[in-house]
N, C-alpha and C. Protein backbone atom coordinates (compact mmCIF):
# COMPACT_ATOMS: atom_id res chain seq x y z
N UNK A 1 -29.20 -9.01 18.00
CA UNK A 1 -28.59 -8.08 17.08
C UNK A 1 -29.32 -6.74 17.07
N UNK A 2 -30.64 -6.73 17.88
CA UNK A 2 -31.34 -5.12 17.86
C UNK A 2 -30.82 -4.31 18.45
N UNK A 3 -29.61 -4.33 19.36
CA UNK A 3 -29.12 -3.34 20.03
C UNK A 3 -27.88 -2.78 19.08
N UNK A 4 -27.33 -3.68 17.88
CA UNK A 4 -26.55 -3.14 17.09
C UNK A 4 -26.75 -2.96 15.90
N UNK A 5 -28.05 -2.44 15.81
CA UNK A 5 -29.08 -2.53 14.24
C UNK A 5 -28.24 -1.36 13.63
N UNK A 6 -27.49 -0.05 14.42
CA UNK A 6 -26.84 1.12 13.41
C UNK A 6 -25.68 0.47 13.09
N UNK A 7 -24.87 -0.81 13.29
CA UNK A 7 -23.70 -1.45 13.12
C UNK A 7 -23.93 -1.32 11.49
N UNK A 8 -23.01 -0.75 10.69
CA UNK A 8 -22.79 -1.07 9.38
C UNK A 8 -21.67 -2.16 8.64
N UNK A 9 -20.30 -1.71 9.75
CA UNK A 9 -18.96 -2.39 9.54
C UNK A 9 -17.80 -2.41 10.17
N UNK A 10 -16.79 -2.19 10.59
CA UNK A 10 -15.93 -2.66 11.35
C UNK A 10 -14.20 -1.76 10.69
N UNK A 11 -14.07 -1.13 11.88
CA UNK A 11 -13.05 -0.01 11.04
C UNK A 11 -11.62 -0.23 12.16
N UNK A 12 -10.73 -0.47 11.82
CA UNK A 12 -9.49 -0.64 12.96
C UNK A 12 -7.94 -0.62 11.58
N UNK A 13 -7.11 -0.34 12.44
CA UNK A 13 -5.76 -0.50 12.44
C UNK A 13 -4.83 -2.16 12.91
N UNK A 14 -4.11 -2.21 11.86
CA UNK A 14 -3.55 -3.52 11.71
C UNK A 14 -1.80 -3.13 11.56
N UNK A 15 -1.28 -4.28 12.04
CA UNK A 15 0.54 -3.80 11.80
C UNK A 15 0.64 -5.58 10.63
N UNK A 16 1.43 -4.99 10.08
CA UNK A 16 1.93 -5.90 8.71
C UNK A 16 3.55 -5.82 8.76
N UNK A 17 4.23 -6.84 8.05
CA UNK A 17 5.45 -6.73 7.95
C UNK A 17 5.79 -5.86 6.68
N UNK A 18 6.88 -5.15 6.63
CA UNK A 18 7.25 -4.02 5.71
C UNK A 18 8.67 -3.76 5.14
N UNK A 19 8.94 -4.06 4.03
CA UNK A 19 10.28 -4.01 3.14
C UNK A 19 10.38 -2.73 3.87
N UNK A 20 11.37 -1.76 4.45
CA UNK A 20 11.37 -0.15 4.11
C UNK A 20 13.38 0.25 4.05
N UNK A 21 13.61 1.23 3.59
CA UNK A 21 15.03 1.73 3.36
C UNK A 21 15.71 1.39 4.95
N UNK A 22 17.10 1.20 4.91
CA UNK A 22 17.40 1.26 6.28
C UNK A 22 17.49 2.60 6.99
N UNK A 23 17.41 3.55 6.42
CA UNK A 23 17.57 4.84 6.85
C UNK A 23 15.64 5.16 7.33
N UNK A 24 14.83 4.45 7.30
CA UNK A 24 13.87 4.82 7.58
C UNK A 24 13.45 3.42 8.87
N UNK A 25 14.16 2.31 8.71
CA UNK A 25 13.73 1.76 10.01
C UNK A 25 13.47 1.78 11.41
N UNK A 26 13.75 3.14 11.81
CA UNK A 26 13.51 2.70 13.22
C UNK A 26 12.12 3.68 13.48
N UNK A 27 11.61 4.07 12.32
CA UNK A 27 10.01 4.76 12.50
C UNK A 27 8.97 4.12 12.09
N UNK A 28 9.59 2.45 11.54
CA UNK A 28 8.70 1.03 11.37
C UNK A 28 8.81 0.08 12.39
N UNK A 29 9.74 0.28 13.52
CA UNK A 29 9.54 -0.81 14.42
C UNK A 29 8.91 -1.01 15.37
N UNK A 30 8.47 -2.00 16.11
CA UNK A 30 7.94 -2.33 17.46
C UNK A 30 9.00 -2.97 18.16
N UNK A 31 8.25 -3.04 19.36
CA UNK A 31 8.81 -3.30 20.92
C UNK A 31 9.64 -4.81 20.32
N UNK A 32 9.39 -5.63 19.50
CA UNK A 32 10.20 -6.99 19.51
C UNK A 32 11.37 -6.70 18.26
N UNK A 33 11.40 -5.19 17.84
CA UNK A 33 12.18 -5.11 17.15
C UNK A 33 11.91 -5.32 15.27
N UNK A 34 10.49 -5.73 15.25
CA UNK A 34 10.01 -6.20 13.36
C UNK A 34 9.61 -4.92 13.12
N UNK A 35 10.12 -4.99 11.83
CA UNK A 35 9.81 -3.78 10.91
C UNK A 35 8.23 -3.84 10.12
N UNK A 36 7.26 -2.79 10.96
CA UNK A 36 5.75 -3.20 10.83
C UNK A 36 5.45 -1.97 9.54
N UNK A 37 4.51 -1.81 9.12
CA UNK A 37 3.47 -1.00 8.45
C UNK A 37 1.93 -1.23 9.43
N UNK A 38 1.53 0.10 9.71
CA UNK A 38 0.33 0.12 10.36
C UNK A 38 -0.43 0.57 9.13
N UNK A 39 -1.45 -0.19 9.50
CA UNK A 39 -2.92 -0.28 7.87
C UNK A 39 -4.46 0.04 8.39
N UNK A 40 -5.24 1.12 8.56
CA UNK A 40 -6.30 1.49 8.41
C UNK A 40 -7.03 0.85 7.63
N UNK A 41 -8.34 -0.70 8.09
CA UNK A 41 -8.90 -0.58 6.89
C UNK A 41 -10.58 -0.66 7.66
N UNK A 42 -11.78 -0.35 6.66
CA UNK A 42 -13.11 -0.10 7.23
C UNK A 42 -13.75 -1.53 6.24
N UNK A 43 -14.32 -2.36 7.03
CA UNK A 43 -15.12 -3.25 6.01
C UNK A 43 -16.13 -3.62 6.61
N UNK A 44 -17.67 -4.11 5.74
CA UNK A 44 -18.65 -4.34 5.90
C UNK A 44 -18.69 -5.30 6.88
N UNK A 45 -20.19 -5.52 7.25
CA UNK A 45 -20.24 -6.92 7.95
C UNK A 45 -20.36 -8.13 7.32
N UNK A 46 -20.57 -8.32 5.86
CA UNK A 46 -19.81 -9.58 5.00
C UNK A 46 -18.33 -9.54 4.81
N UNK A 47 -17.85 -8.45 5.42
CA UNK A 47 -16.39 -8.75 5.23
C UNK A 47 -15.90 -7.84 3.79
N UNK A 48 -16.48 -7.09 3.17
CA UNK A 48 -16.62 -6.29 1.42
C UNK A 48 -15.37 -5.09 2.17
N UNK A 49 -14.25 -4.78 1.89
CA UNK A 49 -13.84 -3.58 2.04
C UNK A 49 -13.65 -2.33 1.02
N UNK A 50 -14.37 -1.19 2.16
CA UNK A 50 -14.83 -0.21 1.74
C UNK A 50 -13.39 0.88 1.91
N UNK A 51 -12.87 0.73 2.58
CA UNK A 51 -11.49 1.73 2.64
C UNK A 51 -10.18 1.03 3.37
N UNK A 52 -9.02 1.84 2.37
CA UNK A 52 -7.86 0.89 3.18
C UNK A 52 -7.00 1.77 2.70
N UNK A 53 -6.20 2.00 3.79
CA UNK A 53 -5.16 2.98 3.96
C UNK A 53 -3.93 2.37 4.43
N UNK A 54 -2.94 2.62 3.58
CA UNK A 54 -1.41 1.86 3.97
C UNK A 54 -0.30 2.37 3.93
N UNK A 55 0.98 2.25 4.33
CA UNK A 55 1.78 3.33 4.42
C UNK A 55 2.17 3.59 5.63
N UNK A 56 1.71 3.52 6.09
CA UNK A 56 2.04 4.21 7.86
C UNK A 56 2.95 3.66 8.69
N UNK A 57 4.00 4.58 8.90
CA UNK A 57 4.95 4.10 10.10
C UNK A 57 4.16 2.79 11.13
N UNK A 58 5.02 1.88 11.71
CA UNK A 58 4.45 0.88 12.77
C UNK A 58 4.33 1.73 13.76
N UNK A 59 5.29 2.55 14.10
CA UNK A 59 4.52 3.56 15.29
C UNK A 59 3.58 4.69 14.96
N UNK A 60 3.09 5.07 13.75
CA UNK A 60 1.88 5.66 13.90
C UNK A 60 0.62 5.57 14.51
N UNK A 61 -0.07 6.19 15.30
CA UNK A 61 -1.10 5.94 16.08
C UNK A 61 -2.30 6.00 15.34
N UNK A 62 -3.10 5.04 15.89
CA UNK A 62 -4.54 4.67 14.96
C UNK A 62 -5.45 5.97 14.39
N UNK A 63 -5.27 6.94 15.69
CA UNK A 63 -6.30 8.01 15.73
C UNK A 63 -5.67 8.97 14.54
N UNK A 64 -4.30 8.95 14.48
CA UNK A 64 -3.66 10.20 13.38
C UNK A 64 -3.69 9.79 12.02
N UNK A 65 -3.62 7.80 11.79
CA UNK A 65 -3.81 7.35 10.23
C UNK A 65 -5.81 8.18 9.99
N UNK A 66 -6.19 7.87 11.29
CA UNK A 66 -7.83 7.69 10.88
C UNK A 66 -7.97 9.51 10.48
N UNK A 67 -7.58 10.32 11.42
CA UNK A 67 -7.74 12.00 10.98
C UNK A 67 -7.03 11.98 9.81
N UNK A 68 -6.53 11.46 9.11
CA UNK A 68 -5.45 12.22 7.76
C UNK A 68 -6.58 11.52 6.94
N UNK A 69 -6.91 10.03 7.52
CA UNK A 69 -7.49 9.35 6.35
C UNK A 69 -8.72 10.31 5.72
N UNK A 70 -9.54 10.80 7.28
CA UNK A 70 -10.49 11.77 6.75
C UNK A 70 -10.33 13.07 5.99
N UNK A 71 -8.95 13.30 6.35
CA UNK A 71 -8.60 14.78 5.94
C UNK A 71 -8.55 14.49 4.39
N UNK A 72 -8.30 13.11 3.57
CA UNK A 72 -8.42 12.97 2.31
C UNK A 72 -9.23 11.97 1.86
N UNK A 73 -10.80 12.08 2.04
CA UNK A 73 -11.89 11.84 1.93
C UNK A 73 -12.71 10.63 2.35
N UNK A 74 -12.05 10.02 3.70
CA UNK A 74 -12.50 9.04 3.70
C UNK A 74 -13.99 9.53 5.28
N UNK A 75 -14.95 8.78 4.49
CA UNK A 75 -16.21 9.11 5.24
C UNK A 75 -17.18 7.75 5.64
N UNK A 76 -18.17 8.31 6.65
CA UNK A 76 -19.10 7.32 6.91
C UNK A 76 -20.36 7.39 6.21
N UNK A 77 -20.89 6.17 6.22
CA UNK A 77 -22.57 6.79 5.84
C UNK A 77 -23.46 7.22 6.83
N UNK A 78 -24.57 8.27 6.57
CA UNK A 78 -25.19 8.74 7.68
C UNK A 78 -25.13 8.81 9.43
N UNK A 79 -25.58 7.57 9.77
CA UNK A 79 -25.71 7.33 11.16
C UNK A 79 -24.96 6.12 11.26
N UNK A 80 -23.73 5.65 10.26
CA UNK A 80 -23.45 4.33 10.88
C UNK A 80 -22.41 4.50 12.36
N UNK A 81 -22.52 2.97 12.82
CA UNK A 81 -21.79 2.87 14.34
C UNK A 81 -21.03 2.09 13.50
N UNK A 82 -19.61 2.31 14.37
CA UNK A 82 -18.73 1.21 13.72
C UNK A 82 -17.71 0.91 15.10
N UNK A 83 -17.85 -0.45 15.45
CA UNK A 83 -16.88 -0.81 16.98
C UNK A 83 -15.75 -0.74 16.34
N UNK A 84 -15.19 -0.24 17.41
CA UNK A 84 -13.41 0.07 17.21
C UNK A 84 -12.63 -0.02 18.47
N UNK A 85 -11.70 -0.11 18.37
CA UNK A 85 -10.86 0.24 19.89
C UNK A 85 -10.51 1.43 20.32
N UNK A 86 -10.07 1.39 21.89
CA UNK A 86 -9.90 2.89 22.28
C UNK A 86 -8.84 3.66 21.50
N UNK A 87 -7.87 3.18 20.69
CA UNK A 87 -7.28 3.98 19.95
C UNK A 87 -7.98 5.22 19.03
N UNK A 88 -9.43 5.08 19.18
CA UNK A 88 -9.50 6.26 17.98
C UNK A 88 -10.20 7.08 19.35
N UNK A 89 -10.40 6.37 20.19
CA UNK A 89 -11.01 8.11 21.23
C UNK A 89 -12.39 7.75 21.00
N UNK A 90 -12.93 8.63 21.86
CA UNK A 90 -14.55 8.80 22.03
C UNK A 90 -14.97 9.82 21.09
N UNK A 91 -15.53 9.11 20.20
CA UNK A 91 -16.14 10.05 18.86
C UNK A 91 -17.63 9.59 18.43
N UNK A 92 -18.44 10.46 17.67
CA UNK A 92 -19.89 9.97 17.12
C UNK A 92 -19.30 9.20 16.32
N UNK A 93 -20.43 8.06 16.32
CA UNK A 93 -20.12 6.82 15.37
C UNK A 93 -19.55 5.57 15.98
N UNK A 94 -18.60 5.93 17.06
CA UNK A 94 -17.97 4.62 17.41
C UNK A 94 -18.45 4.16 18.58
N UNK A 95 -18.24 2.84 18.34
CA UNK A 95 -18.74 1.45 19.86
C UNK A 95 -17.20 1.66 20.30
N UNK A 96 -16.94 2.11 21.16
CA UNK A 96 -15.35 1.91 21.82
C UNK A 96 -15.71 0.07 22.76
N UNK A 97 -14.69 -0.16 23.00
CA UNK A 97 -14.96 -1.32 24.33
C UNK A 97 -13.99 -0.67 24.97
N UNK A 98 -15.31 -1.07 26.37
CA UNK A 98 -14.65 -0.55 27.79
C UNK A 98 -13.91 -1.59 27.98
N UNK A 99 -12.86 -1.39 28.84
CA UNK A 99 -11.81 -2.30 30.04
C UNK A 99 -12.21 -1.55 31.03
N UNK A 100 -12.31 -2.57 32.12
CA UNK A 100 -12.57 -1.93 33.38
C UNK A 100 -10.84 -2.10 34.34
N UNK A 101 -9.99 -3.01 33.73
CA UNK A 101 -9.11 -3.66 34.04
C UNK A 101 -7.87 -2.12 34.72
C-alpha cells in the first residue's frame, strides 16, 4: 500500500435507472435502449461518501458532470490521488488505468 499512501478515495461516474418525462427520453438512453441517470460520486476508502452528484443525462460524459461538479464547489483535499477511469482525462490528482489493449 506505500506506493498508494496519497490514495484518499475513489471518485467515478455510475448509470442508474431513471423515471424521466417522455419528451426528455432519448437524452437518458443507452445503446440497449434503458433510460439511465449518470451519477458522480467521490467516497473514502471506508466507503464514507463525501460528494454525489445526480441528475445527469445517461449520455452525459464523466469529464463534463466532474467540470460543472467543480464549477459548483466540489473539491479535493490538498495532495489527494484519487483512481479513476480514462473518462476524466489526464489531470493532477488522478491514477488513470492504462489499457494497453
Amino acid at each position: 500500500m506505500s506506493a498508494f499512501s496519497g490514495v484518499q478515495g475513489g471518485i467515478n461516474c455510475t448509470h442508474i435507472l431513471a423515471l424521466v418525462p417522455a419528451s426528455q427520453k432519448g437524452a437518458y438512453h443507452n445503446q440497449k435502449g434503458d433510460i439511465l441517470q449518470n451519477i458522480l460520486a467521490d467516497c473514502s476508502l471506508v466507503m464514507y461518501f463525501f460528494y454525489v452528484c445526480t441528475g445527469w443525462e445517461g449520455l452525459a460524459h464523466d469529464a463534463r458532470i466532474f467540470e460543472n461538479a467543480k464549477w459548483k464547489g466540489f473539491s479535493r483535499e490538498g495532495n489527494a490521488i484519487y483512481p479513476g477511469d480514462p473518462g476524466y482525462g489526464l489531470r493532477r490528482g488522478f491514477l488513470i488505468a492504462y489499457d494497453t489493449v
